[in-house]
Protein backbone atom coordinates (compact mmCIF):
# COMPACT_ATOMS: atom_id res chain seq x y z
CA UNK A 1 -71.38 -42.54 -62.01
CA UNK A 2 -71.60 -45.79 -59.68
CA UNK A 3 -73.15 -48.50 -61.35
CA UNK A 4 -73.85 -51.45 -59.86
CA UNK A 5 -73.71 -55.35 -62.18
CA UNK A 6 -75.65 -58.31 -60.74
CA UNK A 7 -75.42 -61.96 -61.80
CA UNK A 8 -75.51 -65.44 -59.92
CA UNK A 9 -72.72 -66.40 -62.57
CA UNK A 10 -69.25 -65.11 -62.24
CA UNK A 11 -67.96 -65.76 -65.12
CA UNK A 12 -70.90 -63.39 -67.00
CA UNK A 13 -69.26 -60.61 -64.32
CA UNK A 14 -65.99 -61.50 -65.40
CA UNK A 15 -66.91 -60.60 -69.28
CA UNK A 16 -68.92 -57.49 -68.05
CA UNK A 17 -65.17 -56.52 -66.54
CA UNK A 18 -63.10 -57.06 -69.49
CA UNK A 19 -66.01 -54.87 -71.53
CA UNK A 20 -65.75 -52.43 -68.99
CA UNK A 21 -61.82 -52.18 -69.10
CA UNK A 22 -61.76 -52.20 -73.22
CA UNK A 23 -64.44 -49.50 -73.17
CA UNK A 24 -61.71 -46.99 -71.06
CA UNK A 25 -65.47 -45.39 -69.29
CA UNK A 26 -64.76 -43.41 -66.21
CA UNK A 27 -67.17 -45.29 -63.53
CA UNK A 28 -66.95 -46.36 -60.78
CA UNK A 29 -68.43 -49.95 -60.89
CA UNK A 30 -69.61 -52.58 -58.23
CA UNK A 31 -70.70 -56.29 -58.84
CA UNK A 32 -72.85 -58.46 -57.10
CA UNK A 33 -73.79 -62.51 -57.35
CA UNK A 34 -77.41 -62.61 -56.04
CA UNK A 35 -79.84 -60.20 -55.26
CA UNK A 36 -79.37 -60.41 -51.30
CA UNK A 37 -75.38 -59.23 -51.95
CA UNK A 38 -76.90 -56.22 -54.33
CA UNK A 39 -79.02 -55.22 -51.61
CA UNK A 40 -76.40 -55.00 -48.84
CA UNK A 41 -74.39 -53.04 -51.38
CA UNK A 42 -76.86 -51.13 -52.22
CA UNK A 43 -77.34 -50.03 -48.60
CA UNK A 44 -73.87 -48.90 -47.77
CA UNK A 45 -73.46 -47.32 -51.16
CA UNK A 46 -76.54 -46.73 -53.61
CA UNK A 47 -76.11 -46.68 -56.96
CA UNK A 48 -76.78 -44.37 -59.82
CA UNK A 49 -77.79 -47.57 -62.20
CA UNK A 50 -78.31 -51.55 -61.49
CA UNK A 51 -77.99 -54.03 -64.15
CA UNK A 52 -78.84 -57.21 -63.53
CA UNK A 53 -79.99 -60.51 -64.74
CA UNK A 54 -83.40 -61.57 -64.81
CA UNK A 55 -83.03 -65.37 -63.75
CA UNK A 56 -81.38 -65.87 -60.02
CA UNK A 57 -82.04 -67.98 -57.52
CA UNK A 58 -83.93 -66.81 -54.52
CA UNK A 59 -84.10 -63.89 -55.47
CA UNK A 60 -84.74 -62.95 -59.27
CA UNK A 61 -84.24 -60.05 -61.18
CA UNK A 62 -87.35 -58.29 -61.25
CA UNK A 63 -87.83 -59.14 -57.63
CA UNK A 64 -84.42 -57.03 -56.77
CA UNK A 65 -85.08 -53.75 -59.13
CA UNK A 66 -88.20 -53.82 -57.67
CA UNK A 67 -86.88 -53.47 -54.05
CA UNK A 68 -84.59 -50.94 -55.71
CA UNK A 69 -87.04 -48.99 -57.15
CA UNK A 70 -88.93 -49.05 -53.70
CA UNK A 71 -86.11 -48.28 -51.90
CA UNK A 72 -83.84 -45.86 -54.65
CA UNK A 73 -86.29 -44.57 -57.20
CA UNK A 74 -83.71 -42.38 -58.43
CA UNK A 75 -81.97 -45.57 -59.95
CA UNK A 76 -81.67 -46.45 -63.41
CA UNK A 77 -82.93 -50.18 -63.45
CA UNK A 78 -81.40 -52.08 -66.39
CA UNK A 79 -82.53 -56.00 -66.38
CA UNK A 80 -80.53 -58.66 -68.73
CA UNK A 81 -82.76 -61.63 -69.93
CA UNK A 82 -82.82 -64.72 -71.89
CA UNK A 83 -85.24 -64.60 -74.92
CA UNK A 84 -86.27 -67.84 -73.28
CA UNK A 85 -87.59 -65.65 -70.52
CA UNK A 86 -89.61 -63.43 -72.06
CA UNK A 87 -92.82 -63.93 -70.07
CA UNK A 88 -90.95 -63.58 -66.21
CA UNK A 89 -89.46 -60.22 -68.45
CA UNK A 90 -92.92 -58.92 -69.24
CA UNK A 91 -93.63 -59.28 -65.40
CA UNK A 92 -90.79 -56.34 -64.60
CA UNK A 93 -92.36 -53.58 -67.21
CA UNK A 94 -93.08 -51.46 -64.03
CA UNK A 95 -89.52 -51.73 -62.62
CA UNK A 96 -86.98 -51.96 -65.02
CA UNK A 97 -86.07 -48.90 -67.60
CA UNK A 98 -84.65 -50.78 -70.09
CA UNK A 99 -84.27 -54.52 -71.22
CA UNK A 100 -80.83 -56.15 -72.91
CA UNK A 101 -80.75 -59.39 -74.25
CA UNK A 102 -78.38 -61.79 -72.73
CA UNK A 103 -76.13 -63.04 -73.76
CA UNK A 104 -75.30 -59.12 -73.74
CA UNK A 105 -73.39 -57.57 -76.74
CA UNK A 106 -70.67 -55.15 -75.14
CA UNK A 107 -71.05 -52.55 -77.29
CA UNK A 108 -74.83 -52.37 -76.74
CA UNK A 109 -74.29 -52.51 -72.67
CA UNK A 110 -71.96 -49.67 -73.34
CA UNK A 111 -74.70 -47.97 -75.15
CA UNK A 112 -77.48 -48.21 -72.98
CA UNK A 113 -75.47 -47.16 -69.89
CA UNK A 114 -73.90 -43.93 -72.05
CA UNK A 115 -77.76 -43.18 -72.58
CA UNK A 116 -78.83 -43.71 -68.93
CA UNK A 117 -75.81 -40.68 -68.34
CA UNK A 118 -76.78 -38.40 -70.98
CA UNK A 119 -80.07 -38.81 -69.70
CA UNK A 120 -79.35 -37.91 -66.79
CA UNK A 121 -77.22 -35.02 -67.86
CA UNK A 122 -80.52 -33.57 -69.23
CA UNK A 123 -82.85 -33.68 -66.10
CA UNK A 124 -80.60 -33.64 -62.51
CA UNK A 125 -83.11 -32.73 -60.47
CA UNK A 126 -83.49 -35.11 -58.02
CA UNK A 127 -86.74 -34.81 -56.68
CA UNK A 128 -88.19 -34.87 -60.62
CA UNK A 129 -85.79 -38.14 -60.65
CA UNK A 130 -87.55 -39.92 -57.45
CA UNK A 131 -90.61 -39.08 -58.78
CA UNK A 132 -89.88 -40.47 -62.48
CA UNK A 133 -88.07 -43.36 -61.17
CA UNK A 134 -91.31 -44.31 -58.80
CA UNK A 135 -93.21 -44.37 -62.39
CA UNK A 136 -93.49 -47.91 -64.17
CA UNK A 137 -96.58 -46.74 -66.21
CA UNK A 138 -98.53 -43.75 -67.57
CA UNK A 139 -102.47 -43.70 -67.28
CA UNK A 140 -104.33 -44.45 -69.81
CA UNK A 141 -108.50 -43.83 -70.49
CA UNK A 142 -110.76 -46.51 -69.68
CA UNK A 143 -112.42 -46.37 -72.91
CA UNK A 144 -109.36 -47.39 -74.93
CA UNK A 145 -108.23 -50.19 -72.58
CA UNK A 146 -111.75 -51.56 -72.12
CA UNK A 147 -111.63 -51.35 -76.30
CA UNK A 148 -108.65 -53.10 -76.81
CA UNK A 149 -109.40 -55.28 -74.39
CA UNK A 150 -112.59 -56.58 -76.22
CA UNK A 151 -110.53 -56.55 -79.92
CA UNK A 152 -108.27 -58.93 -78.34
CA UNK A 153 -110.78 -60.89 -76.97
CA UNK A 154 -112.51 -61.56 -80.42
CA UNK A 155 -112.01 -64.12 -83.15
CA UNK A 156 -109.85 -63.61 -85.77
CA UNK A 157 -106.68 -60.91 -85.75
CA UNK A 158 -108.11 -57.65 -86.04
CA UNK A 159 -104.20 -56.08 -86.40
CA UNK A 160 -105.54 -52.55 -88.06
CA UNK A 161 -108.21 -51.96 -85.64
CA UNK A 162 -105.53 -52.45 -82.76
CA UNK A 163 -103.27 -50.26 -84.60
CA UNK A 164 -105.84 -47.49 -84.75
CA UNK A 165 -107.12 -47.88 -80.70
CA UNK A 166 -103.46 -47.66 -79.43
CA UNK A 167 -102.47 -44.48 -81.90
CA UNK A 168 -105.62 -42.81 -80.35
CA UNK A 169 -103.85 -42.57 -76.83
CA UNK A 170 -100.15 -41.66 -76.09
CA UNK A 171 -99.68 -43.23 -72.78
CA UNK A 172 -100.69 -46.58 -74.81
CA UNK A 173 -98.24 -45.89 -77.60
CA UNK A 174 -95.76 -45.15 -75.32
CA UNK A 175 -95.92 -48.80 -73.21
CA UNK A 176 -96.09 -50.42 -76.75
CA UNK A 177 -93.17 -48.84 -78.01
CA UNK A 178 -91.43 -49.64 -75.08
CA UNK A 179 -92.16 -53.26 -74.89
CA UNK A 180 -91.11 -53.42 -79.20
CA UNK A 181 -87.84 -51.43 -78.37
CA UNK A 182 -86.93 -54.07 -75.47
CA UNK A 183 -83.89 -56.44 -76.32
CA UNK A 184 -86.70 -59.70 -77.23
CA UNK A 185 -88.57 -58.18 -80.14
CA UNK A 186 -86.07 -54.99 -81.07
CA UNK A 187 -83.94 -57.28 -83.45
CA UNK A 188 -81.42 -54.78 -83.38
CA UNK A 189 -83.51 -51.67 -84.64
CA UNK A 190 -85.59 -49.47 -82.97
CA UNK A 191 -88.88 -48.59 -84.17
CA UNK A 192 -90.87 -45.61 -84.16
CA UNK A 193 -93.53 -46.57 -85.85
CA UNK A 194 -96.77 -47.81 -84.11
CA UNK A 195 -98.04 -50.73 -86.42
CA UNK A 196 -94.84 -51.78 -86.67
CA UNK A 197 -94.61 -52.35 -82.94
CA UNK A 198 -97.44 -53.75 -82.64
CA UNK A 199 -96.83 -56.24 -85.72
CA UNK A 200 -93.33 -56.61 -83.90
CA UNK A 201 -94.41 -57.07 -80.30
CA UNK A 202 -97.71 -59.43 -81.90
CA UNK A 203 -101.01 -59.90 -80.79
CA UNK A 204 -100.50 -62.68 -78.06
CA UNK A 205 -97.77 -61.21 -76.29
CA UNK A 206 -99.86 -57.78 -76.26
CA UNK A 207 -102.74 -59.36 -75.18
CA UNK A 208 -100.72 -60.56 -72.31
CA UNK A 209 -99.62 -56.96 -71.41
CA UNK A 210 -102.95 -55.50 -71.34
CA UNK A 211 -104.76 -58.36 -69.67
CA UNK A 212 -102.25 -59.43 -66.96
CA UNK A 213 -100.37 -56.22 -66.13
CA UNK A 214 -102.26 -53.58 -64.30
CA UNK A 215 -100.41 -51.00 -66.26
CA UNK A 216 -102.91 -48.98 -67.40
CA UNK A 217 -104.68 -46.58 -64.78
CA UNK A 218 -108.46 -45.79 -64.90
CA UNK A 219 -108.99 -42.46 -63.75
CA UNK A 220 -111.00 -40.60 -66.35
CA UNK A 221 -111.18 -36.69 -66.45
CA UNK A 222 -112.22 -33.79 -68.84
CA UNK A 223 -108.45 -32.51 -68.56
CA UNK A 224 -107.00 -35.65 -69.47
CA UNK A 225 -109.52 -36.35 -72.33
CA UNK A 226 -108.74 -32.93 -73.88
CA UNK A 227 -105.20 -33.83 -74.01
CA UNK A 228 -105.32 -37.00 -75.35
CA UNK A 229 -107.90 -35.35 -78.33
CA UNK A 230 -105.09 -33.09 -78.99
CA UNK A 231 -102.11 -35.44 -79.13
CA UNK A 232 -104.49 -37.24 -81.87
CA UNK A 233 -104.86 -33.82 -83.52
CA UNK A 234 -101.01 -32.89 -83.27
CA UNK A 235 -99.68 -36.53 -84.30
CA UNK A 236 -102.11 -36.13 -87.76
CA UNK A 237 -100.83 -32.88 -88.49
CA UNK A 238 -97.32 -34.14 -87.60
CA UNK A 239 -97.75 -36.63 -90.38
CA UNK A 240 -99.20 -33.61 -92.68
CA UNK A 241 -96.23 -32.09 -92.62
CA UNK A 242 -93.31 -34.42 -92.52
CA UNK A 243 -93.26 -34.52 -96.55
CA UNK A 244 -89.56 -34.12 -97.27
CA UNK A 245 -88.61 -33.13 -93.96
CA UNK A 246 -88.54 -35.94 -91.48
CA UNK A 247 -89.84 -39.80 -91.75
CA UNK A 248 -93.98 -39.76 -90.75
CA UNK A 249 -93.62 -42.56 -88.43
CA UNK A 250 -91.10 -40.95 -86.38
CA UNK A 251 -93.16 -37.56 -86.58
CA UNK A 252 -96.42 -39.28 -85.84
CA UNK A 253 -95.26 -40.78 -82.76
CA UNK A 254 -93.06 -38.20 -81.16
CA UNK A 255 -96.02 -35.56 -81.62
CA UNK A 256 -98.59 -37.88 -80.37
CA UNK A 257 -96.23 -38.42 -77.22
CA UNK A 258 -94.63 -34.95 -76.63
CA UNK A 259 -97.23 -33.71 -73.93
CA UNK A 260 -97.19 -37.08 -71.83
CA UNK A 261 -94.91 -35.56 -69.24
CA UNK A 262 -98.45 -34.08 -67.75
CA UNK A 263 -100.07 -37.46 -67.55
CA UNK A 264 -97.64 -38.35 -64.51
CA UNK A 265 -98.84 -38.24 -61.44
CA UNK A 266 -97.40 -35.59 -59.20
CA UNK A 267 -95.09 -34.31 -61.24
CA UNK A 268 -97.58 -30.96 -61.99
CA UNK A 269 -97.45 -30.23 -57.93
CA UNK A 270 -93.90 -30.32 -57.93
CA UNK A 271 -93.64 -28.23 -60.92
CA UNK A 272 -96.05 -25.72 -59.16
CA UNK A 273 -94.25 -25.88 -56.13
CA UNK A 274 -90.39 -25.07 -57.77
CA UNK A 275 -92.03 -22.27 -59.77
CA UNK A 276 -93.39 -20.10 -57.06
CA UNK A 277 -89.83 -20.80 -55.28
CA UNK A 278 -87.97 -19.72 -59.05
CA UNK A 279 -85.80 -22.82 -58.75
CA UNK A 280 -85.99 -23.53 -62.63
CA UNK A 281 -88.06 -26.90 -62.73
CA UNK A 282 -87.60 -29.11 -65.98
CA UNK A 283 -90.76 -28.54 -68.38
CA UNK A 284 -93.54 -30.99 -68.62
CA UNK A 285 -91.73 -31.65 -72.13
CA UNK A 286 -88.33 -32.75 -70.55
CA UNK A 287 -89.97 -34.58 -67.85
CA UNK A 288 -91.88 -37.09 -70.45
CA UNK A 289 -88.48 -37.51 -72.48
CA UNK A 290 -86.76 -38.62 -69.58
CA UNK A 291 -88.95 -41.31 -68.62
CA UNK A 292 -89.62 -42.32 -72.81
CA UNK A 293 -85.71 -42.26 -72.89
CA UNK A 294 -85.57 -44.52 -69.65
CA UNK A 295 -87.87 -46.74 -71.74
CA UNK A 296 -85.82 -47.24 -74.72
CA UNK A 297 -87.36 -45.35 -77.47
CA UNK A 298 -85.54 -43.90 -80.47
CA UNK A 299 -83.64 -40.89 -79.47
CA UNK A 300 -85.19 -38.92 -82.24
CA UNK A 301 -88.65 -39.34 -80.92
CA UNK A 302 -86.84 -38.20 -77.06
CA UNK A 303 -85.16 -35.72 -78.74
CA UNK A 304 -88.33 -33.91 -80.33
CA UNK A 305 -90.13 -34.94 -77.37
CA UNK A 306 -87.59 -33.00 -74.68
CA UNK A 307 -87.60 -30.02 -76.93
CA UNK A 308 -90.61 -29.43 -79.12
CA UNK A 309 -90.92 -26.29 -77.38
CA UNK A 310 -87.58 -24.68 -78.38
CA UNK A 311 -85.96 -26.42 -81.07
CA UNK A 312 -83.20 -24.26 -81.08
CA UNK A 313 -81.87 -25.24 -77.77
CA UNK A 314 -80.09 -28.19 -79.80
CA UNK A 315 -78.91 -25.29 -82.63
CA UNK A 316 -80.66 -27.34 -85.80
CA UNK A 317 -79.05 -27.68 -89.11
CA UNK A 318 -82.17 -28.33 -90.50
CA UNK A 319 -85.77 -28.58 -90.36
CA UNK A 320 -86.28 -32.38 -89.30
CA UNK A 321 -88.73 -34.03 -86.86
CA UNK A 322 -87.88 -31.80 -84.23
CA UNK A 323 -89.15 -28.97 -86.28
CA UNK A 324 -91.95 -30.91 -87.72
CA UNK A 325 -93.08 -31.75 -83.79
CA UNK A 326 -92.73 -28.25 -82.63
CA UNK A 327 -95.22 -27.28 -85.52
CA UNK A 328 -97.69 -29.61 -85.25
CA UNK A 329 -97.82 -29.32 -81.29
CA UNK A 330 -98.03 -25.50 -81.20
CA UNK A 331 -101.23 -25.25 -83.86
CA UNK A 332 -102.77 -28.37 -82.23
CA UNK A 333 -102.63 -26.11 -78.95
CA UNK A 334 -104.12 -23.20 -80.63
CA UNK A 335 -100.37 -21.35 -80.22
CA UNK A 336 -98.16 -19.62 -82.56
CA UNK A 337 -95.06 -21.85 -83.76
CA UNK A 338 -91.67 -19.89 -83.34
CA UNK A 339 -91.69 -18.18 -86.21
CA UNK A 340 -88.24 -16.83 -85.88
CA UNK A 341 -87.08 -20.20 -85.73
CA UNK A 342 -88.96 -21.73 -88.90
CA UNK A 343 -87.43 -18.38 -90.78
CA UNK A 344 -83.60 -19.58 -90.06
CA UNK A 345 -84.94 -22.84 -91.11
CA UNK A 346 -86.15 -21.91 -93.95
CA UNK A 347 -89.48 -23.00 -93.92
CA UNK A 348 -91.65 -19.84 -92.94
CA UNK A 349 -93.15 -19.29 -96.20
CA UNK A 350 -95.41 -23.11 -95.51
CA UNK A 351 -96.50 -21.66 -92.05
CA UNK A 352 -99.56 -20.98 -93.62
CA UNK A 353 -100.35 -23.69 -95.27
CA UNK A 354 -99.67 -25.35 -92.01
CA UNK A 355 -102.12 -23.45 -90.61
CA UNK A 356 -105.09 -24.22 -92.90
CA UNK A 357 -104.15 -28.12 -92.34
CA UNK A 358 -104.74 -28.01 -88.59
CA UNK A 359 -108.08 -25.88 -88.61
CA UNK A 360 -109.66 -28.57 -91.52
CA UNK A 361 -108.60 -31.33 -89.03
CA UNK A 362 -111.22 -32.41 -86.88
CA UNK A 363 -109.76 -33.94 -83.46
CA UNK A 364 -111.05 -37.13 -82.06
CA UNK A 365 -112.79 -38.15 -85.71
């Protein structure tokens, strides 16, 4: 893996080398001191991940990963910024994958590039990686913009009613989670949970996001409504039956997320295209955990996400959130959970039960 570090201070590259060299990491690594110099690296040897700093002269960090996401969408895009700088930071949600506060801890630099890898590991198709890479945003309906647009807009802090509009649509959840999980507002624990990020990320700087970021797109359709109905209805049940087995808010959230690989655009001609030829496309499922796992969400929710469909691809102990998600998304989508699976698991005997708690749900209420 070639990773390339950018700062306009050397002596921040010089600490990113002695991190490097305790850490004992097999990459090959690059460094750069302005934007400019990344570039003309950049063009005699791409990268497989940029870090860089937010605050440069001439030419600043969001300005360079977005040239490198024009130019390499296949990229990992990693910015470092001040918590001074959060507002230029908020500008670069549709370039950068991740966000590290700086000054940087090594071991969590470490840890988000050893992510970025195993992230990789799971999905190295390249064209699903252009395409991925080329996304800073997923769409979201009209309706629930243009709603929590006006609850923003009004007097006082109506914090439960924006709760409730951004569970009601996944591609929502998932920019909010992303934006609480960033280095400014993660505090050194991710978060799963929904209110929480929202109570994390707070009302201003939200407002800010939804009013002067176009990341929400307004193309409405009956497909798209359907899906977001039943990401409602599979993120309720989710929460039915975590009980014992896994914590609700990580449940919740993973199930209302783990069909947002279809909202991307393109990726379902692709996927059409490499099944006719039998070249073994990535699911819809592993697509939307790549990109939630680009934006820095807890790896259980990109775990259950990437494999809600087979759980036992990752050989469970246990019946945990993954198990919980794969449930609660199959009887959402009128399927049959594997029931093989929940046997070994030991939790066959509930199916059931299950069963009579999705069909006395009501989606969309």
């Amino acid at each position: 893996m070639r990773i390339l570090f950018v700062d306009d201070e050397e002596r921040v590259l010089a600490g990113i080398r002695r991190t490097l060299f305790m850490a004992d990491r097999d990459w090959e690594t690059d460094f750069a001191t302005s934007g400019a110099d990344a570039l003309v690296k950049l063009v005699a040897q791409p990268a497989d991940v940029v870090v860089s700093d937010m605050r440069m002269p001439m030419m600043d960090g969001g300005q360079l990963l977005r040239r490198v996401r024009d130019a390499w969408p296949a990229t990992v895009r990693i910015i470092l910024s001040g918590h001074t700088e959060q507002e230029a930071a908020l500008r670069t949600l549709d370039v950068a994958h991740r966000f590290l506060a700086k000054p940087c801890d090594g071991d969590a630099l470490i840890e988000a590039i050893d992510r970025t890898m195993g992230l990789q590991e799971l999905l190295q198709h390249k064209a699903l990686q252009e395409v991925v890479g080329r996304i800073g945003t997923l769409p979201a309906a009209p309706h629930m913009y243009e709603r929590l647009t006006r609850l923003l807009a009004e007097e006082g802090e109506r914090v439960a009613q924006v709760v409730a509009t951004v569970e009601q649509d996944p591609a929502l959840a998932a920019k909010v989670l992303q934006l609480a999980n960033c280095a400014f507002f993660n505090e050194g624990e991710l978060v799963a949970d929904i209110a929480e990020a929202v109570a994390r990320v707070g009302l201003p700087t939200l407002r800010t996001l939804v009013l002067a970021t176009e990341v929400f797109g307004r193309k409405e359709c009956a497909e798209v409504d359907a899906l977001r109905l039943q990401a409602v209805h599979a993120s309720r049940l989710a929460g039915e039956i975590a009980d014992a087995y896994a914590p609700r808010e990580t449940t919740t959230t993973a199930a209302l997320l783990a069909e947002v690989g279809k909202l991307l655009p393109e990726v379902e001609h692709l996927c059409g295209e490499a099944d006719a030829r039998g070249d073994g496309f990535p699911t819809h499922a592993e697509i939307g955990a790549y990109l939630l796992g680009m934006w820095g969400l807890p790896a259980t929710i990109v775990e259950a996400v990437a494999h809600h469909r087979n759980p036992e691809r990752v050989q469970p102990k246990a019946f945990d959130a993954l198990g919980v998600v794969h449930v609660a998304v199959a009887l959402a989508r009128g399927e049959s959970p594997d029931k093989g699976y929940l046997d070994r698991m030991g939790v066959a005997e509930r199916l059931q039960q299950w069963g009579r708690t999705c069909a006395a749900q009501v989606p969309g209420k």
